[in-house]
C-alpha atoms as a PDB file:
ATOM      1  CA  UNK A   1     100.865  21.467 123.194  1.00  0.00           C
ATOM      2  CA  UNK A   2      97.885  20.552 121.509  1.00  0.00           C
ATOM      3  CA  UNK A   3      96.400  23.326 119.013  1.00  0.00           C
ATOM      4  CA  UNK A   4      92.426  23.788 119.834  1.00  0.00           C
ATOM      5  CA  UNK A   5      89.689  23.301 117.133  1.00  0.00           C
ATOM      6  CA  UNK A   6      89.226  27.315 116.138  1.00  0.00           C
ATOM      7  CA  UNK A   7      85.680  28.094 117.634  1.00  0.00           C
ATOM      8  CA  UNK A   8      84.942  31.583 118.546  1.00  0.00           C
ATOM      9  CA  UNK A   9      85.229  33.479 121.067  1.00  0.00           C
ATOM     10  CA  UNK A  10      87.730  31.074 123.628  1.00  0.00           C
ATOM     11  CA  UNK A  11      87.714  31.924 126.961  1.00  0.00           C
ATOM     12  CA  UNK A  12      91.194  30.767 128.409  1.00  0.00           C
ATOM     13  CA  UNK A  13      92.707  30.617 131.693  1.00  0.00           C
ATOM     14  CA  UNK A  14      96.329  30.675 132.155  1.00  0.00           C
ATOM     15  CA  UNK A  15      98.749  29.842 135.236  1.00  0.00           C
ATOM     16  CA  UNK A  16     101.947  30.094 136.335  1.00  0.00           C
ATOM     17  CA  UNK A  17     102.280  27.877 139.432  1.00  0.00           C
ATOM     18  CA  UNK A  18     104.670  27.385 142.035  1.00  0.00           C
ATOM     19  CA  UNK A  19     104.621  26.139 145.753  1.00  0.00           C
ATOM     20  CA  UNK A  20     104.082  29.612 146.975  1.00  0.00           C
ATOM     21  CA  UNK A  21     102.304  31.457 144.662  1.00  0.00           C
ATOM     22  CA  UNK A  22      99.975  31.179 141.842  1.00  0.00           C
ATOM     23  CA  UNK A  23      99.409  33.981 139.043  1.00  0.00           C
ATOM     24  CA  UNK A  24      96.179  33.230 137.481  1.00  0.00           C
ATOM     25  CA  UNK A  25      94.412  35.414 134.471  1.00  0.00           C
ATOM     26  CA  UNK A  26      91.444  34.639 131.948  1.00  0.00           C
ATOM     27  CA  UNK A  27      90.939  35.745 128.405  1.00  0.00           C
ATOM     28  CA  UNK A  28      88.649  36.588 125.737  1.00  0.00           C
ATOM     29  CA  UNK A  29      89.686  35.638 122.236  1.00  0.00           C
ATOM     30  CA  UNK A  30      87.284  36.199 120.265  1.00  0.00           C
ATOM     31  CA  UNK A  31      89.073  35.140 116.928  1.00  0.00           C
ATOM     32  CA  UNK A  32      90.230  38.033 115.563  1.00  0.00           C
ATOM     33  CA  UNK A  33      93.597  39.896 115.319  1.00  0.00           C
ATOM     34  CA  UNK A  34      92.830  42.130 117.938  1.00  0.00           C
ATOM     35  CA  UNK A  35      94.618  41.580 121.447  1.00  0.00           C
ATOM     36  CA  UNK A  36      92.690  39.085 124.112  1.00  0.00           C
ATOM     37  CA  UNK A  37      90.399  41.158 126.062  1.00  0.00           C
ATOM     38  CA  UNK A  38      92.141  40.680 129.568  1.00  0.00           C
ATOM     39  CA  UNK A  39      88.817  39.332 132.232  1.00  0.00           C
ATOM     40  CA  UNK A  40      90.585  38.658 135.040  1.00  0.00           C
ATOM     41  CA  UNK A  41      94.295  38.371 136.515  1.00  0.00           C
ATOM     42  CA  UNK A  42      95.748  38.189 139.813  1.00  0.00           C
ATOM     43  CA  UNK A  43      97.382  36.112 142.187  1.00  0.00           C
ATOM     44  CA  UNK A  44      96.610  33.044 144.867  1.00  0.00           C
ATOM     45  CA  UNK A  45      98.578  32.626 147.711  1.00  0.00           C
ATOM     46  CA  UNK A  46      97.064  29.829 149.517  1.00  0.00           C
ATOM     47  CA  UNK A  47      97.889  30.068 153.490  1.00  0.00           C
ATOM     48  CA  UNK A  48      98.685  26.988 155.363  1.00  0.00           C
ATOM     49  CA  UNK A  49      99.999  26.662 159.659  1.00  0.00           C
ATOM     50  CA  UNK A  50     103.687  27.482 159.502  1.00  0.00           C
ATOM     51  CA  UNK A  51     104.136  23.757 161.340  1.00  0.00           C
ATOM     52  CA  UNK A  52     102.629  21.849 158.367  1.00  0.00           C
ATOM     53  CA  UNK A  53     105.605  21.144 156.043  1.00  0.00           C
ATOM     54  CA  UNK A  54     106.627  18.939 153.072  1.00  0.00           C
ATOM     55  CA  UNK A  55     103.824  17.369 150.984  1.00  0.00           C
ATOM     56  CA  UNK A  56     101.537  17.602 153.491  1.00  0.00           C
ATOM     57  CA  UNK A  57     101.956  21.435 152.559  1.00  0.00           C
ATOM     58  CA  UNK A  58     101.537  20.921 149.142  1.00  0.00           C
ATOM     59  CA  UNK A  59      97.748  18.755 149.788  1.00  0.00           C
ATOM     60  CA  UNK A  60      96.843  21.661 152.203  1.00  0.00           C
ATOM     61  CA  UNK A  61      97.534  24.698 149.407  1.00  0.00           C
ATOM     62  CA  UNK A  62      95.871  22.397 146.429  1.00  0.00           C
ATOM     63  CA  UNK A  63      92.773  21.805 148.805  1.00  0.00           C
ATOM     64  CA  UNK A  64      92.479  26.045 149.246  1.00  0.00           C
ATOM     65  CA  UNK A  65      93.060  26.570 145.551  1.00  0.00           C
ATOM     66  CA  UNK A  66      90.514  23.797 144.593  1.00  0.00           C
ATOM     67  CA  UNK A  67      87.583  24.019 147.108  1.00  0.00           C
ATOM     68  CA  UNK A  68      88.080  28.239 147.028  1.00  0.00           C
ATOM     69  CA  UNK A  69      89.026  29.506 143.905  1.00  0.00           C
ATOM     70  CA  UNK A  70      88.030  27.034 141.552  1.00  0.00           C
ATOM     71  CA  UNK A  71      84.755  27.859 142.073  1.00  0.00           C
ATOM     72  CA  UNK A  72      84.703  31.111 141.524  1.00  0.00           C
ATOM     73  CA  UNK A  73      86.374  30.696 138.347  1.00  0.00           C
ATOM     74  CA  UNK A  74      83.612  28.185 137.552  1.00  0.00           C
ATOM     75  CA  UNK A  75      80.678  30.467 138.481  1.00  0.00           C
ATOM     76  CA  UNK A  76      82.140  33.249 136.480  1.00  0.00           C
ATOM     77  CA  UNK A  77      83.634  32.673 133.912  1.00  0.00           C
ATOM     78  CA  UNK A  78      82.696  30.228 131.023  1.00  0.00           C
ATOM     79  CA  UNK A  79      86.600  29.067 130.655  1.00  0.00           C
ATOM     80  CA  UNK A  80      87.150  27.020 127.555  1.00  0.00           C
ATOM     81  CA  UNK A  81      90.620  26.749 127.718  1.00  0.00           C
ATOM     82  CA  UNK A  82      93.492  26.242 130.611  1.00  0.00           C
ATOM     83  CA  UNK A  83      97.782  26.599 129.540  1.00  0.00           C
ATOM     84  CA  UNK A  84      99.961  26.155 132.505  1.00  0.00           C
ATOM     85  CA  UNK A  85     103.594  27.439 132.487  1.00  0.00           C
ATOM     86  CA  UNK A  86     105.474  23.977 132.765  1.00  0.00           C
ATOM     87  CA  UNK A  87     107.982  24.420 135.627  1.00  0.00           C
ATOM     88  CA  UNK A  88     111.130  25.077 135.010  1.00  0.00           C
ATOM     89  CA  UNK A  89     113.491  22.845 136.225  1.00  0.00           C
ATOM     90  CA  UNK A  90     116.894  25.103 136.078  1.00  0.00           C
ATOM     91  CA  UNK A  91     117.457  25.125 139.985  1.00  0.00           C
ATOM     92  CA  UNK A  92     120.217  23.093 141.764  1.00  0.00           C
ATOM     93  CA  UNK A  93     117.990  22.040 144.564  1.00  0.00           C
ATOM     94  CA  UNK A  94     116.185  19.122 143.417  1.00  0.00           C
ATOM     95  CA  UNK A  95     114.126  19.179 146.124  1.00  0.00           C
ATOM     96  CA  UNK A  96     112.500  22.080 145.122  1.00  0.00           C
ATOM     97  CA  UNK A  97     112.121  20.677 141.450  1.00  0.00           C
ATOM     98  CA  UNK A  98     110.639  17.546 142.710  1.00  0.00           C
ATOM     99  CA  UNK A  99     108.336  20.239 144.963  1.00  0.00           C
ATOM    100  CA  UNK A 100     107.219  22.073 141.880  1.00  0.00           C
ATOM    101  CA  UNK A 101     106.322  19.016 139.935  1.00  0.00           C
ATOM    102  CA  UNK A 102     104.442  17.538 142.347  1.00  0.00           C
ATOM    103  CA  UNK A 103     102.481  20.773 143.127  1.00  0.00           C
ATOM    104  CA  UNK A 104     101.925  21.194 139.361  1.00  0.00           C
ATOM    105  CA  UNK A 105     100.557  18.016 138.656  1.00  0.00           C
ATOM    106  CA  UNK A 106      97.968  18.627 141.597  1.00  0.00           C
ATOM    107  CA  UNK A 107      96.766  21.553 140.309  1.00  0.00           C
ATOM    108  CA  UNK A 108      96.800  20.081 137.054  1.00  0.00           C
ATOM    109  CA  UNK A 109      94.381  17.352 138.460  1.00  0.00           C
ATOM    110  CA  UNK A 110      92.194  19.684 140.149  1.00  0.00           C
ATOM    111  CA  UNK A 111      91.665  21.912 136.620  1.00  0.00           C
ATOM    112  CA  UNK A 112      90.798  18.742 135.382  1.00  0.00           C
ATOM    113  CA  UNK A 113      88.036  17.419 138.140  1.00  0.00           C
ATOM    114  CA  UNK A 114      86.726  20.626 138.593  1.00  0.00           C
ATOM    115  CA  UNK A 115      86.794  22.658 135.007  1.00  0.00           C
ATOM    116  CA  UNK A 116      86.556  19.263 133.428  1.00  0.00           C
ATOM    117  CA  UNK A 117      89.141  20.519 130.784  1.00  0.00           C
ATOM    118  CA  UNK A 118      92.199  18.781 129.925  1.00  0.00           C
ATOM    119  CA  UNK A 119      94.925  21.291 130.102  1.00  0.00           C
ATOM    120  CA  UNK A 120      97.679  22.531 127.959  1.00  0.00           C
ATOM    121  CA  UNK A 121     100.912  22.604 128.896  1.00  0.00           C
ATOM    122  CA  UNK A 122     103.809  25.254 127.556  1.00  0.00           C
ATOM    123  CA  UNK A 123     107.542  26.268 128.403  1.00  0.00           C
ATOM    124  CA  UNK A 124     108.569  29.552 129.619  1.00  0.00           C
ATOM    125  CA  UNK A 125     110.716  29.782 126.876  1.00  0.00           C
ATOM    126  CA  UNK A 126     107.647  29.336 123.905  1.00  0.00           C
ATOM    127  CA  UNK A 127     105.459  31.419 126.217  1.00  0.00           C
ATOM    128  CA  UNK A 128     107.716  33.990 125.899  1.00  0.00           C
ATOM    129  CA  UNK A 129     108.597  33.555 121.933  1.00  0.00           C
ATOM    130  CA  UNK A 130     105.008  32.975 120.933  1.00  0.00           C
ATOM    131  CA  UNK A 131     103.564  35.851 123.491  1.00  0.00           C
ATOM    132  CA  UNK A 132     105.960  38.746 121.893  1.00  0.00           C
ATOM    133  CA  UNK A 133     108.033  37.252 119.165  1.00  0.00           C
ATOM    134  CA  UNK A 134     109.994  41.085 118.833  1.00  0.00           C
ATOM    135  CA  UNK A 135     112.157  39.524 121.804  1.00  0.00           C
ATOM    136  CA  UNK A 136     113.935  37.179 119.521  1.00  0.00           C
ATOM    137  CA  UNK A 137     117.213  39.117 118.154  1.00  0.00           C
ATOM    138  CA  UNK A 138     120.582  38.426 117.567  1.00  0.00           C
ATOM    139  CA  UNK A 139     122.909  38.688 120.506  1.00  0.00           C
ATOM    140  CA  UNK A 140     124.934  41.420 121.018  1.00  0.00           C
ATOM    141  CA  UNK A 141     126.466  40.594 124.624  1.00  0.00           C
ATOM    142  CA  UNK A 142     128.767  37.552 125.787  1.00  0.00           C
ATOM    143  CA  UNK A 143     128.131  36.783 129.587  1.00  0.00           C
ATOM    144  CA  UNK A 144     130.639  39.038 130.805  1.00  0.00           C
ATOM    145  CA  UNK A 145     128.628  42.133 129.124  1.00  0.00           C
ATOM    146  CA  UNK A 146     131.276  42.699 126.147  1.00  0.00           C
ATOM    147  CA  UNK A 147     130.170  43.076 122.655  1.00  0.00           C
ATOM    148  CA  UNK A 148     130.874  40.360 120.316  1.00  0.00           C
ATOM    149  CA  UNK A 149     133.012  40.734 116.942  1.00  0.00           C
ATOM    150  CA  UNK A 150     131.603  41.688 114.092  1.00  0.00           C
ATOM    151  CA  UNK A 151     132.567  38.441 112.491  1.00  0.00           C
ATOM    152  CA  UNK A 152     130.920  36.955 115.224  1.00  0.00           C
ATOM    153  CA  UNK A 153     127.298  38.676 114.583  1.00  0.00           C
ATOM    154  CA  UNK A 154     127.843  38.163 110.709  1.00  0.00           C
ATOM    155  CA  UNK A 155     128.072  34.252 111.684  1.00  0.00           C
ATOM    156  CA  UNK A 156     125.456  34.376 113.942  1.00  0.00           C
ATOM    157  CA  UNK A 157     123.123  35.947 111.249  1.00  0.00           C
ATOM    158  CA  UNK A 158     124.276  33.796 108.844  1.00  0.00           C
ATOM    159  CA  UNK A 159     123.206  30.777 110.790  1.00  0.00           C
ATOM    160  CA  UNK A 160     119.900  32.506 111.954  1.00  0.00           C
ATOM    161  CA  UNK A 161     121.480  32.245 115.757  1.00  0.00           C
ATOM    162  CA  UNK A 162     118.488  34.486 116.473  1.00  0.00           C
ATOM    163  CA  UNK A 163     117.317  33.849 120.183  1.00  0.00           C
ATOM    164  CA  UNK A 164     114.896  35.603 123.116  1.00  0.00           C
ATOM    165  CA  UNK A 165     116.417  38.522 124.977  1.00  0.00           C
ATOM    166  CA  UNK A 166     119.203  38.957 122.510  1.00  0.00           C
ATOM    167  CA  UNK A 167     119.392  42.611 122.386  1.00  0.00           C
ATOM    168  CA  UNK A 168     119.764  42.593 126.033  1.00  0.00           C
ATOM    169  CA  UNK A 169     122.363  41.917 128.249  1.00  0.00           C
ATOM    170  CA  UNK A 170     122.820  38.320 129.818  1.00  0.00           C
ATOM    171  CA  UNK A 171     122.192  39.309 133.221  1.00  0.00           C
ATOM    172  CA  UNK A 172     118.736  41.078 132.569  1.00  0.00           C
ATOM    173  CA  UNK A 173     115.991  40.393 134.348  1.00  0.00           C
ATOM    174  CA  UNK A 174     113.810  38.972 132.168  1.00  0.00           C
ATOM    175  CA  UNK A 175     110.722  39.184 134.003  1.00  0.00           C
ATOM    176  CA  UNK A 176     110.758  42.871 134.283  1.00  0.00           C
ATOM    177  CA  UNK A 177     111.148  42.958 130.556  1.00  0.00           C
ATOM    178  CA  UNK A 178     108.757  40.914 130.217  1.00  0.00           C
ATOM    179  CA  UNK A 179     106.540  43.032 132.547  1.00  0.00           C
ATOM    180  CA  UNK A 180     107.318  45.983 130.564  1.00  0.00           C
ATOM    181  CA  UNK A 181     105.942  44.313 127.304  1.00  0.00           C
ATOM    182  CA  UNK A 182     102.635  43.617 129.088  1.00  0.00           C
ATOM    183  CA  UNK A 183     102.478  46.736 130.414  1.00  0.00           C
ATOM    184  CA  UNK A 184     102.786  48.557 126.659  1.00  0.00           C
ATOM    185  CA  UNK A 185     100.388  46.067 125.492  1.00  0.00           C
ATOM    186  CA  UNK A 186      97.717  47.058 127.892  1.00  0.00           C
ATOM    187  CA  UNK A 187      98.307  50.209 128.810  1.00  0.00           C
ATOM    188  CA  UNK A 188      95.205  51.860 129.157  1.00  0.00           C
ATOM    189  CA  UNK A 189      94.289  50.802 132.316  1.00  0.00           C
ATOM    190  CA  UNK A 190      93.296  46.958 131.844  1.00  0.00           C
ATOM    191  CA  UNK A 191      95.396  45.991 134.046  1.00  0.00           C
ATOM    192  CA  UNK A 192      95.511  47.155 137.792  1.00  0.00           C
ATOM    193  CA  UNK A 193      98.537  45.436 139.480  1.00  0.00           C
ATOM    194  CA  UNK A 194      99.100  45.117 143.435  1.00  0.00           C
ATOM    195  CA  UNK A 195     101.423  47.635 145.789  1.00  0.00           C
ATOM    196  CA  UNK A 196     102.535  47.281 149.094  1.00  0.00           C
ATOM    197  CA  UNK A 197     101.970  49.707 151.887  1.00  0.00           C
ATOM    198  CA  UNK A 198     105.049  51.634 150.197  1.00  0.00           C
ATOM    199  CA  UNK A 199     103.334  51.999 146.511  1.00  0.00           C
ATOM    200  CA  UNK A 200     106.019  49.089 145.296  1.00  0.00           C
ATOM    201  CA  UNK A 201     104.845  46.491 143.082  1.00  0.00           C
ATOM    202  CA  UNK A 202     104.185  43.477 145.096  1.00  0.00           C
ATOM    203  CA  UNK A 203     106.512  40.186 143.420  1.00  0.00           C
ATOM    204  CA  UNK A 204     103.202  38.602 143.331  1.00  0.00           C
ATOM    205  CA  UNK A 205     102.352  40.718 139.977  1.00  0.00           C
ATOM    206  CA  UNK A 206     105.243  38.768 138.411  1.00  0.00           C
ATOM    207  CA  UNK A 207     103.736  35.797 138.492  1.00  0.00           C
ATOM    208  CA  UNK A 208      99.998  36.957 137.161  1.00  0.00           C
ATOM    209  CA  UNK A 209     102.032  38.534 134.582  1.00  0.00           C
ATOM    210  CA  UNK A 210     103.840  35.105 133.690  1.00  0.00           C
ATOM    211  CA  UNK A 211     100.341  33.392 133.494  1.00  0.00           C
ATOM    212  CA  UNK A 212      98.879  36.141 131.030  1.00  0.00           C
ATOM    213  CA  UNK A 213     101.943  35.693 128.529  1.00  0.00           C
ATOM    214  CA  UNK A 214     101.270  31.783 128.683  1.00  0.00           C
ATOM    215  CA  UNK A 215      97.490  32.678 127.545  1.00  0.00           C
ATOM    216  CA  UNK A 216      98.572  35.099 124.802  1.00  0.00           C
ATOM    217  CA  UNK A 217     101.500  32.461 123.796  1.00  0.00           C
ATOM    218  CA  UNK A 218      98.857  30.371 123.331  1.00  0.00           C
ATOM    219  CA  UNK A 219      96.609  32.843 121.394  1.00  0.00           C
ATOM    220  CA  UNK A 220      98.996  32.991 119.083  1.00  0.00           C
ATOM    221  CA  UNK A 221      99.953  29.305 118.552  1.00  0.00           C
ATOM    222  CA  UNK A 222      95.970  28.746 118.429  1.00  0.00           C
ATOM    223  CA  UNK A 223      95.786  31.397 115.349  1.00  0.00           C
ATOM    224  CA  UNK A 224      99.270  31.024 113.570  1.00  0.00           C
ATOM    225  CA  UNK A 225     100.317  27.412 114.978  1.00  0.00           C
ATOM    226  CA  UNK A 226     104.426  26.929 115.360  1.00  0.00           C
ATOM    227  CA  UNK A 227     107.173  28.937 113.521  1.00  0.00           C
ATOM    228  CA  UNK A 228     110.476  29.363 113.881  1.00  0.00           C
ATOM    229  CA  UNK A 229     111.576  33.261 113.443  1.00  0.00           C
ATOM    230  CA  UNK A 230     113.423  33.531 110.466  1.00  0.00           C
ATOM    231  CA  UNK A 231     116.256  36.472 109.964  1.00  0.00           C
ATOM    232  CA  UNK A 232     116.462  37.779 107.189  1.00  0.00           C
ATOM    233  CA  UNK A 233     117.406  41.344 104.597  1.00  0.00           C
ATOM    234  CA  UNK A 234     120.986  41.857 106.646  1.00  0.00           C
ATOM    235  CA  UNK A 235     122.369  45.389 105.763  1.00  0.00           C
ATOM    236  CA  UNK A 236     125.909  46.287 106.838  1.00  0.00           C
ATOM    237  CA  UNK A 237     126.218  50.253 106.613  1.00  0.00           C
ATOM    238  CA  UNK A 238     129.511  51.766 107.340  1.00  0.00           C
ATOM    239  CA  UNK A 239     131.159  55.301 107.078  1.00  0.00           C
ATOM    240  CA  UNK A 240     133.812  56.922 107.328  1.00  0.00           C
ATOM    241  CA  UNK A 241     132.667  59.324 109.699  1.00  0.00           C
ATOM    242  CA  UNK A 242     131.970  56.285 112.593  1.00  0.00           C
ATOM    243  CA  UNK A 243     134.472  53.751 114.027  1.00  0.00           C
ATOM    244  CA  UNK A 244     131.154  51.344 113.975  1.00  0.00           C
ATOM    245  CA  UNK A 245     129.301  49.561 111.542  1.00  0.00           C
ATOM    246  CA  UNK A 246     125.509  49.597 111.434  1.00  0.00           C
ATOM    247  CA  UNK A 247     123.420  46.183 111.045  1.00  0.00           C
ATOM    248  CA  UNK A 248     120.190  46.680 109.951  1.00  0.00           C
ATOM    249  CA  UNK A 249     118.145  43.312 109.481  1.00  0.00           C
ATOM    250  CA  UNK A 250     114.113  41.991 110.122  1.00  0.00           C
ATOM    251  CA  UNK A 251     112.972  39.426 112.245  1.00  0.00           C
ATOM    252  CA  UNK A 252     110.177  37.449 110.483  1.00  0.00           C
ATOM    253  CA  UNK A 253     107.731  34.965 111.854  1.00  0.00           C
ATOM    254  CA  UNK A 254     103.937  34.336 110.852  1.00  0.00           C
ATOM    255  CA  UNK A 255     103.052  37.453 108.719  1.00  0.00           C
ATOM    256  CA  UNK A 256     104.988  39.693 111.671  1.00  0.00           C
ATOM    257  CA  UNK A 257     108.022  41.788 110.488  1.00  0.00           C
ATOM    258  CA  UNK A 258     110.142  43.255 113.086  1.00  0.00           C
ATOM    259  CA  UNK A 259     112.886  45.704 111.884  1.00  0.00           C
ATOM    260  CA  UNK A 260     116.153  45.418 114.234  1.00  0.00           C
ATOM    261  CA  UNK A 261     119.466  47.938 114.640  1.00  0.00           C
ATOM    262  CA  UNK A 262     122.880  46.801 115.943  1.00  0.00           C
ATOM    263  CA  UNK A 263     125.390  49.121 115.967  1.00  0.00           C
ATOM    264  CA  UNK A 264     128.516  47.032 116.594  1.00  0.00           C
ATOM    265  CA  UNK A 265     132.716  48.005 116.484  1.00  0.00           C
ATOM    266  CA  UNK A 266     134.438  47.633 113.000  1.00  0.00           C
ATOM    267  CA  UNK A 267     137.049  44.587 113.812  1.00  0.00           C
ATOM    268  CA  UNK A 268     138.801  46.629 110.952  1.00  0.00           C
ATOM    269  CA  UNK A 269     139.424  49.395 113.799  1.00  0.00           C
ATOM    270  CA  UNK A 270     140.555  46.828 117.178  1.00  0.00           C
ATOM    271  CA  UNK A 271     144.009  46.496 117.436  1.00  0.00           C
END
């Protein structure tokens, strides 16, 4: 992704984009350290005849997005800036991968006609690291939910094996936590998300949530640029009181210090 020339404020638009739905916000950045002033965010859920299927689908939804939305974005926003969430391409149906790419690309081309900006690209994975960088921990959990040995964590610190969601269980859903972290971001109201007729959040909020943590990722890259987070001060407090030991060591990246607590079995007391 290509790091913008630092002229103040930016007004960016991010999306997350899929054949069904697509989240859509736009920030303010005005430069300083303060949080992106959230301007808009929502969803599009361009609606197409049930008959029309395949790519023909995928013109039909672009067409919506372009000649009804665009627009509006245009007329109302002074957008510097667009970062699309690249899709990810983890499913076994490549159908649906070769789906997604196509329908990114034409979105991609319609930011460009339209907006006439050129837009950045990023990976779930950096939007999440660069969006809230306190994710990144060392991993407690194997994938069947049991806590690793303490010899393991010791290696894994030693080796900086830091990585996102690691003081969470494997099977977490990682777009509620991420959710959550948007939600104690802005929590005073700046963002009003969508219920259904039973006061449940609609699914759609997911993905206007995925598109504002691509736009603060790339906040951050834009102020800070790339960084690997670094772990470092590793304390290993024992006593005789506890059958556990206590690790107490920081997460570091940028000038952004995150203190972390695992509280992990003493192999000295598994038979």
């Amino acid at each position: 992704m290509e790091i913008n020339e630092n002229v103040y404020p930016r007004i960016i638009m991010g999306l997350d984009i899929s054949t069904v739905c697509i989240g859509v916000c736009v920030v303010r950045d005005n430069g300083d350290n303060d949080k992106p002033e959230i301007l808009y965010i929502g969803h599009k859920t361009p609606k197409i005849p049930r008959k029309i299927k395949g790519i023909e689908s995928l013109f039909l939804k672009k067409q919506i997005f372009e000649e009804q939305f665009l627009p509006e974005i245009l007329n109302n926003f002074d957008v510097t800036d667009v970062v699309i969430e690249e899709p990810l391409l983890s499913s076994n149906n490549i159908y649906t991968v070769a789906d997604l790419i196509r329908f990114n690309g034409m979105i991609s081309e319609s930011i460009y006609r339209v907006l006439e900006i050129v837009p950045n690209f990023i990976s779930s994975y950096d939007a999440r690291l660069y969006s809230f960088p306190e994710l990144v921990s060392i991993r407690k959990y194997n994938k069947k939910g049991e806590e690793y040995p303490l010899k393991h964590i010791k290696k894994a610190i030693e080796d900086q094996k830091a990585v996102l969601f690691g003081s969470y269980p494997f099977d977490v859903d990682k777009k509620t936590v991420m959710m959550n972290l948007v939600n104690e971001l802005y929590h005073d109201g700046e963002i009003e998300w969508v219920y259904n007729k039973n006061n449940e959040l609609k699914k759609e909020n997911f993905d206007a949530c995925d598109s504002l943590v691509c736009a603060l990722a790339y906040v951050n890259i834009n102020h800070h640029g790339f960084d690997d987070v670094k772990v470092e001060e590793a304390k290993y407090l024992t006593t005789t009181e506890s059958p556990n030991v206590r690790i107490e060591y920081k997460t570091k990246i940028w000038d952004k210090v995150y203190d972390k607590v695992l509280i992990i079995e003493n192999d000295k007391n598994k038979r």
